[in-house]
C-alpha atoms as a PDB file:
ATOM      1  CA  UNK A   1     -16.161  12.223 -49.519  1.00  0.00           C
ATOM      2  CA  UNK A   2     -12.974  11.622 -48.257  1.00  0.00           C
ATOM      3  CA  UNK A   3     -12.999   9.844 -44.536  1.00  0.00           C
ATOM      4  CA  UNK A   4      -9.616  11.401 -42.627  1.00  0.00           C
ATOM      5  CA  UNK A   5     -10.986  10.763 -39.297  1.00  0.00           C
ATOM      6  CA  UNK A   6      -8.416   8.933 -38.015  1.00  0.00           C
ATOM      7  CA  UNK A   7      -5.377  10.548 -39.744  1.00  0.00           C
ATOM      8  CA  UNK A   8      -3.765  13.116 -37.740  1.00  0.00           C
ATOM      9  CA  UNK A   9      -0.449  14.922 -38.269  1.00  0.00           C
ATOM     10  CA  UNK A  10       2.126  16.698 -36.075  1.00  0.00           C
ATOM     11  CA  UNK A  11       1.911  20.657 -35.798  1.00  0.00           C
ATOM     12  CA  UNK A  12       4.795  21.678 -33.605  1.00  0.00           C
ATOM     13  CA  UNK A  13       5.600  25.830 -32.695  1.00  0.00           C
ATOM     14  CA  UNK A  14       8.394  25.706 -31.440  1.00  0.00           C
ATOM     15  CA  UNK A  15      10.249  27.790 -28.275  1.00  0.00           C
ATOM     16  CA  UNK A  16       9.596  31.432 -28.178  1.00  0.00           C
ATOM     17  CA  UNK A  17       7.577  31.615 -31.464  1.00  0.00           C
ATOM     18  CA  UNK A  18       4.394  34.455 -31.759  1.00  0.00           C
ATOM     19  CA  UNK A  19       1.147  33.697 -33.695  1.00  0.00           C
ATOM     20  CA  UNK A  20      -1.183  36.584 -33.704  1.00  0.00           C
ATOM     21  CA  UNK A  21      -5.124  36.377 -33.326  1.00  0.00           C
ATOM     22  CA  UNK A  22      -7.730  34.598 -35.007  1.00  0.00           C
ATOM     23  CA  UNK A  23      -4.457  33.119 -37.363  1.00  0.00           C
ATOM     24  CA  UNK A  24      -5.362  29.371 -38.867  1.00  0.00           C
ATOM     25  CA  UNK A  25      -2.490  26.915 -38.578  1.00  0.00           C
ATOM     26  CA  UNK A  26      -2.710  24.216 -41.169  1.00  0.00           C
ATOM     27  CA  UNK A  27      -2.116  20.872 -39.123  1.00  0.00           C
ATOM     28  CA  UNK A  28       1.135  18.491 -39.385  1.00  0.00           C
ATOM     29  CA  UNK A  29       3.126  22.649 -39.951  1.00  0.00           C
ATOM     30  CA  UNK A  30       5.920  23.072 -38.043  1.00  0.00           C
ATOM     31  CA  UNK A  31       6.564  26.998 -36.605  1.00  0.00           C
ATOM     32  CA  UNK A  32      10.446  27.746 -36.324  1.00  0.00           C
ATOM     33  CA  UNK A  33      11.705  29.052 -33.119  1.00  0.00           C
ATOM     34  CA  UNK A  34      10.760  32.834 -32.774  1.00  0.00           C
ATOM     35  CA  UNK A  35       8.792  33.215 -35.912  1.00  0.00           C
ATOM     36  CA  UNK A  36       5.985  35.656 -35.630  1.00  0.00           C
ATOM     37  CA  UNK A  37       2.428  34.728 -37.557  1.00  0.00           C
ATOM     38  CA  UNK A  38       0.810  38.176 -38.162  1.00  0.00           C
ATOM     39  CA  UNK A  39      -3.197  38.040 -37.173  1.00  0.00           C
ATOM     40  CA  UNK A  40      -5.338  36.588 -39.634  1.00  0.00           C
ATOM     41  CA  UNK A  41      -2.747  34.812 -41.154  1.00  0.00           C
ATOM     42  CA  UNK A  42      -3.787  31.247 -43.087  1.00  0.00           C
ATOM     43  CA  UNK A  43      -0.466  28.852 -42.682  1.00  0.00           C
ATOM     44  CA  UNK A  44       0.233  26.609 -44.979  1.00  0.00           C
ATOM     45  CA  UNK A  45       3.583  25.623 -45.000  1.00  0.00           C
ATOM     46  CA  UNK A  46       6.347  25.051 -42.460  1.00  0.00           C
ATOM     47  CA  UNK A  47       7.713  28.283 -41.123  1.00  0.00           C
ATOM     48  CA  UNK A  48      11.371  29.472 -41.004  1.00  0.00           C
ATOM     49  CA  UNK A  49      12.809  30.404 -37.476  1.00  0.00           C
ATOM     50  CA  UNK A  50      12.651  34.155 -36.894  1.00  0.00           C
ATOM     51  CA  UNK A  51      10.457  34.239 -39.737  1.00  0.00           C
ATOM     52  CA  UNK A  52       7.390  36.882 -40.037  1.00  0.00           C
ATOM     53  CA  UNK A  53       4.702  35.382 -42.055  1.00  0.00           C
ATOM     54  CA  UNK A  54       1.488  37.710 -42.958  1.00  0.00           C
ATOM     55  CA  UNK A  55      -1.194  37.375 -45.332  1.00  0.00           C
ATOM     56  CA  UNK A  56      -3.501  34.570 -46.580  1.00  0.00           C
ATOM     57  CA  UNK A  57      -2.162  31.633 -47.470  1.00  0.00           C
ATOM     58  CA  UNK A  58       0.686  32.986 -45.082  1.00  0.00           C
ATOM     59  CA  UNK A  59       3.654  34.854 -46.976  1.00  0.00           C
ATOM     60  CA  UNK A  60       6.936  36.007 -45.523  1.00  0.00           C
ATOM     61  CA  UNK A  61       7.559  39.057 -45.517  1.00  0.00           C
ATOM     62  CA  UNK A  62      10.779  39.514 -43.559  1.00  0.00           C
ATOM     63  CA  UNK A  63      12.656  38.795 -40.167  1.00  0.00           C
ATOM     64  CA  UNK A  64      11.753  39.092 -36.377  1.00  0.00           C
ATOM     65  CA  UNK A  65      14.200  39.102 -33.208  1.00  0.00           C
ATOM     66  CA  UNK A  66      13.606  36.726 -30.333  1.00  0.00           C
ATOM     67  CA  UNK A  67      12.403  40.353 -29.071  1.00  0.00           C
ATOM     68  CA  UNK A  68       9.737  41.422 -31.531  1.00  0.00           C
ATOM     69  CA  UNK A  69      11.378  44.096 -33.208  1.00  0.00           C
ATOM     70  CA  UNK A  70      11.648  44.063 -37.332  1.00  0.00           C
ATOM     71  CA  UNK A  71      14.960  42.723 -38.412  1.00  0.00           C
ATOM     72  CA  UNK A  72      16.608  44.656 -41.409  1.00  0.00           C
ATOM     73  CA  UNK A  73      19.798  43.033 -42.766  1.00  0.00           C
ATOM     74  CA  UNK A  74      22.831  44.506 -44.378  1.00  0.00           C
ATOM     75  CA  UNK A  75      24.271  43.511 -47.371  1.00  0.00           C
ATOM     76  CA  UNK A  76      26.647  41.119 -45.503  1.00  0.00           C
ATOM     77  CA  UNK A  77      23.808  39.745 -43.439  1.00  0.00           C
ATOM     78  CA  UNK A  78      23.649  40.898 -40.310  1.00  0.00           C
ATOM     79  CA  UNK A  79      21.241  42.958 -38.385  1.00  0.00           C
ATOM     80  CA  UNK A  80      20.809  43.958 -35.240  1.00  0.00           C
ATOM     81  CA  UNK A  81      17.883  44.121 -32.869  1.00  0.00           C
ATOM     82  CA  UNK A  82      17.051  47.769 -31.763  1.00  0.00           C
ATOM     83  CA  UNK A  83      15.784  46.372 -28.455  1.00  0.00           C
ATOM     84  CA  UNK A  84      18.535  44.656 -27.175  1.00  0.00           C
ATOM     85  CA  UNK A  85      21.202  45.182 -29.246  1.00  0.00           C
ATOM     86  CA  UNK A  86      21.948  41.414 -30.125  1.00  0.00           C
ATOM     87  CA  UNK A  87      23.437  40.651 -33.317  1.00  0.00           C
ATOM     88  CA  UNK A  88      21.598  38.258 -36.139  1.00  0.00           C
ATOM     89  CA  UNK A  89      23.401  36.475 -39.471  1.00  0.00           C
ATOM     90  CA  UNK A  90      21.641  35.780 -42.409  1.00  0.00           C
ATOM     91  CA  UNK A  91      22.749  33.003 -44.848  1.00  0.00           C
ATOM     92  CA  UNK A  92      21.128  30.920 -47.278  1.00  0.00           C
ATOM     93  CA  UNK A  93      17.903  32.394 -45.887  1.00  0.00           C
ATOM     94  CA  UNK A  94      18.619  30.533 -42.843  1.00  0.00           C
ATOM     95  CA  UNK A  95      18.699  33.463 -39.840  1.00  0.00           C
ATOM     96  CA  UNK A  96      20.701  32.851 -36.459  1.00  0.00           C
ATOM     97  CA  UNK A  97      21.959  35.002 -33.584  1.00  0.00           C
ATOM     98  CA  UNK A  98      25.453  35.941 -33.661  1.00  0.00           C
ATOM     99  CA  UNK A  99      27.555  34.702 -30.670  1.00  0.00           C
ATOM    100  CA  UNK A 100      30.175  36.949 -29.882  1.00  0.00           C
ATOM    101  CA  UNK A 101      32.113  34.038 -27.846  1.00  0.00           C
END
């Protein structure tokens, strides 16, 4: 048997992040900001921000707004959120809101 008693590891979810019911968060994972864990889902692995993750082990299946809706990219990256209208950049599979300043 192997004694882990006293070995514990981080498992951050970070700000604005969603993890649906009866979902199983592997410890010492880290949850990007508004990524959304589908119910059920078995995570294994760290989690990209505004990532949605279904499935077991976990799989991503696409993008989420800091609102919830689906995010659907164009082929220069960007989509936009049909809740609020906020624009979102994808690049190097790395998502981020626009800023219009």
């Amino acid at each position: 048997a192997i004694n882990r008693k006293q070995e514990f590891k981080q498992t951050l979810v970070k700000k604005g992040a969603t993890i649906g019911a009866n979902a199983t968060i592997v410890c010492g994972v880290e949850i990007g900001e508004y990524a959304f864990i589908g119910a059920g889902t078995v995570v294994t692995k760290p989690v990209q921000p505004y990532a949605l993750v279904v499935g077991n082990p976990g799989k991503q299946i696409g993008w989420m707004s800091e609102r919830g809706a689906r995010l659907i990219f164009t082929e220069n990256g960007l989509a936009t959120c049909k809740l609020t209208g906020e624009i979102y950049h994808l690049k190097a599979d790395v998502v981020s809101k626009w800023n219009s300043d």
